[in-house]
C-alpha atoms as a PDB file:
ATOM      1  CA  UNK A   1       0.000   0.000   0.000  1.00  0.00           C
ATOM      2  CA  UNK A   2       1.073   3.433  -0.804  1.00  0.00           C
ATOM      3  CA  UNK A   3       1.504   6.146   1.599  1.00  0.00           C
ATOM      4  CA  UNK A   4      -1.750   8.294   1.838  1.00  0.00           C
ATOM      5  CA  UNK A   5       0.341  11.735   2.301  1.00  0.00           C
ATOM      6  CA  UNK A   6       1.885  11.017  -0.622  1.00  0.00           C
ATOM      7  CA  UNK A   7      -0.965  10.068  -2.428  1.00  0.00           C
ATOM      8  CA  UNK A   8      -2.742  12.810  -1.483  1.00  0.00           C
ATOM      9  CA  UNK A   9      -0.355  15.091  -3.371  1.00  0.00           C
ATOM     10  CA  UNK A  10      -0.466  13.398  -5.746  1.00  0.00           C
ATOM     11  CA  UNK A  11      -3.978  12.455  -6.646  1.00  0.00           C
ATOM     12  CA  UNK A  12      -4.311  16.243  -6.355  1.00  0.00           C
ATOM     13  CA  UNK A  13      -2.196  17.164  -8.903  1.00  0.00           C
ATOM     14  CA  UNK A  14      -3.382  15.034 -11.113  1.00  0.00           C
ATOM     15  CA  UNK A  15      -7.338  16.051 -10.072  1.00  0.00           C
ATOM     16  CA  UNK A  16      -5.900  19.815 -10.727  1.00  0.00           C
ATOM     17  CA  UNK A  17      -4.749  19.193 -14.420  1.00  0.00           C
ATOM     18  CA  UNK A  18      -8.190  17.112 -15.296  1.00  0.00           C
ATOM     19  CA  UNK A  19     -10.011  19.976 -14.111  1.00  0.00           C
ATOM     20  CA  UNK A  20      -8.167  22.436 -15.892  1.00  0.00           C
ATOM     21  CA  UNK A  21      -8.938  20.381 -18.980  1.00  0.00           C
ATOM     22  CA  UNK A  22     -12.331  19.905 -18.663  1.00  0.00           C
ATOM     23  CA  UNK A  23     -13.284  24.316 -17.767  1.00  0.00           C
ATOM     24  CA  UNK A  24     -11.171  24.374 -21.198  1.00  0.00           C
ATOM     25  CA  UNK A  25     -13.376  21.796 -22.656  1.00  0.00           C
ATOM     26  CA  UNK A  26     -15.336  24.462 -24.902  1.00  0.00           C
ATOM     27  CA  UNK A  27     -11.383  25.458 -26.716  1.00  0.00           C
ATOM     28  CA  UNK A  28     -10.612  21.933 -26.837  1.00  0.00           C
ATOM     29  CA  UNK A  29      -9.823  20.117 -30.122  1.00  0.00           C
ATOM     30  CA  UNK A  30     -12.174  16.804 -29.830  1.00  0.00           C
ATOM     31  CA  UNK A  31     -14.845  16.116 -27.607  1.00  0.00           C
ATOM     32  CA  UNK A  32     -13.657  13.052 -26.174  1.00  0.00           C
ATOM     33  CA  UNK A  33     -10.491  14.496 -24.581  1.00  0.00           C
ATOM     34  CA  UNK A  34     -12.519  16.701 -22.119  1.00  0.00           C
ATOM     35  CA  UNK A  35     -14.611  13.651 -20.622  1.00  0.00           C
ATOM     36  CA  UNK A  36     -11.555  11.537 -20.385  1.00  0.00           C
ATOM     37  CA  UNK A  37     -10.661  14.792 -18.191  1.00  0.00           C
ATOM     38  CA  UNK A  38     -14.277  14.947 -16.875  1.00  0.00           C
ATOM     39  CA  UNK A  39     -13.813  10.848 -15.759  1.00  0.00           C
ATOM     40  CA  UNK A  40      -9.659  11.514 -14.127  1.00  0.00           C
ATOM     41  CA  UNK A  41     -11.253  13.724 -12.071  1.00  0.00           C
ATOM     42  CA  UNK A  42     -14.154  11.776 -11.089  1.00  0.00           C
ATOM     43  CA  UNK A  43     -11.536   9.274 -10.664  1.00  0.00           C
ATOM     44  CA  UNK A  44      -9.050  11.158  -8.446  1.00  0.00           C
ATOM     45  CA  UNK A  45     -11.750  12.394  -6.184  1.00  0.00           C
ATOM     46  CA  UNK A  46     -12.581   8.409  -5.643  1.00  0.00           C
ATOM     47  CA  UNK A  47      -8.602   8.417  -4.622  1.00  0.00           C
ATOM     48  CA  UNK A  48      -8.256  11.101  -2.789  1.00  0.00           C
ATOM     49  CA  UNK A  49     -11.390  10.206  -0.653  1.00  0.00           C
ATOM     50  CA  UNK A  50     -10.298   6.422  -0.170  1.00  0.00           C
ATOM     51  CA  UNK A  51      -6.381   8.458   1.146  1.00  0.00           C
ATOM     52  CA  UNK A  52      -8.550  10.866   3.316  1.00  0.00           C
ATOM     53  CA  UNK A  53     -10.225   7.713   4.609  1.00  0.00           C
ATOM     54  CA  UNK A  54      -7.116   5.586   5.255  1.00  0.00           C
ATOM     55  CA  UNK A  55      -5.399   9.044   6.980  1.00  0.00           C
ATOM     56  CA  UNK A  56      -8.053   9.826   9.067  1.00  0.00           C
ATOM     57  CA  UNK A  57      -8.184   6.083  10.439  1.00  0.00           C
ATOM     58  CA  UNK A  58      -4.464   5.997  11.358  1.00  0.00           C
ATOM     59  CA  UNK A  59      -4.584   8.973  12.948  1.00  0.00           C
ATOM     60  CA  UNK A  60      -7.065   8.263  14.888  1.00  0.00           C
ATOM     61  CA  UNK A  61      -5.024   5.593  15.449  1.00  0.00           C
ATOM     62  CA  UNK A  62      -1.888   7.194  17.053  1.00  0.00           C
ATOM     63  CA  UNK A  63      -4.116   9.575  19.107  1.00  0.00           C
ATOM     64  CA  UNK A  64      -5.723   6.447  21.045  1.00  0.00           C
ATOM     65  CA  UNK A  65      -2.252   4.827  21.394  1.00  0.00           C
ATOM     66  CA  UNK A  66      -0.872   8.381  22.678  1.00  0.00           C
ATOM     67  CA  UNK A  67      -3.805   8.487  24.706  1.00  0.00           C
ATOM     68  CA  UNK A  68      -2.934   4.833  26.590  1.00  0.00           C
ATOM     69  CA  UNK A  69       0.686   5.820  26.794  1.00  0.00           C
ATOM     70  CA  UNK A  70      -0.097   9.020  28.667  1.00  0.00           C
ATOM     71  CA  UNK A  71      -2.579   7.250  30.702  1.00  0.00           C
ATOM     72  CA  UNK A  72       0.351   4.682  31.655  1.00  0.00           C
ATOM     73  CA  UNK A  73       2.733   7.456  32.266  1.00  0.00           C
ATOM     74  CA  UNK A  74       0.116   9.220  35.085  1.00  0.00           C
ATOM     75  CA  UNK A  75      -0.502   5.665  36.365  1.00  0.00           C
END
């Protein structure tokens, strides 16, 4: 498995250029182009979601282990 942070960046990149294409879609050359654009993003929105998803779990994650290990240390 990847790591989410940097999948993050770079699932937004790529979400950045495929909406750039598609707001150009009315100067673009052939139709097609600007829904493959229109489908990357839908596609890196799916990614970034599943990385936000993954994140937010192992963070949650270390706070509940920092939690126990401050709990110990008061103990």
């Amino acid at each position: 498995m990847s790591d989410p942070i940097t999948s993050l960046r770079d699932q937004t990149d790529i979400l950045r250029r495929a909406l750039e294409q598609w707001a150009n879609r009315a100067t673009a050359v052939d139709e097609a182009t600007a829904k493959q654009a229109a489908s990357t993003a839908v596609d890196a929105i799916d990614a970034l979601l599943r990385d936000l998803y993954l994140l937010r779990g192992r963070l949650v994650q270390e706070m509940r282990h920092a939690d126990g290990a401050d709990r110990r240390r008061v103990a």
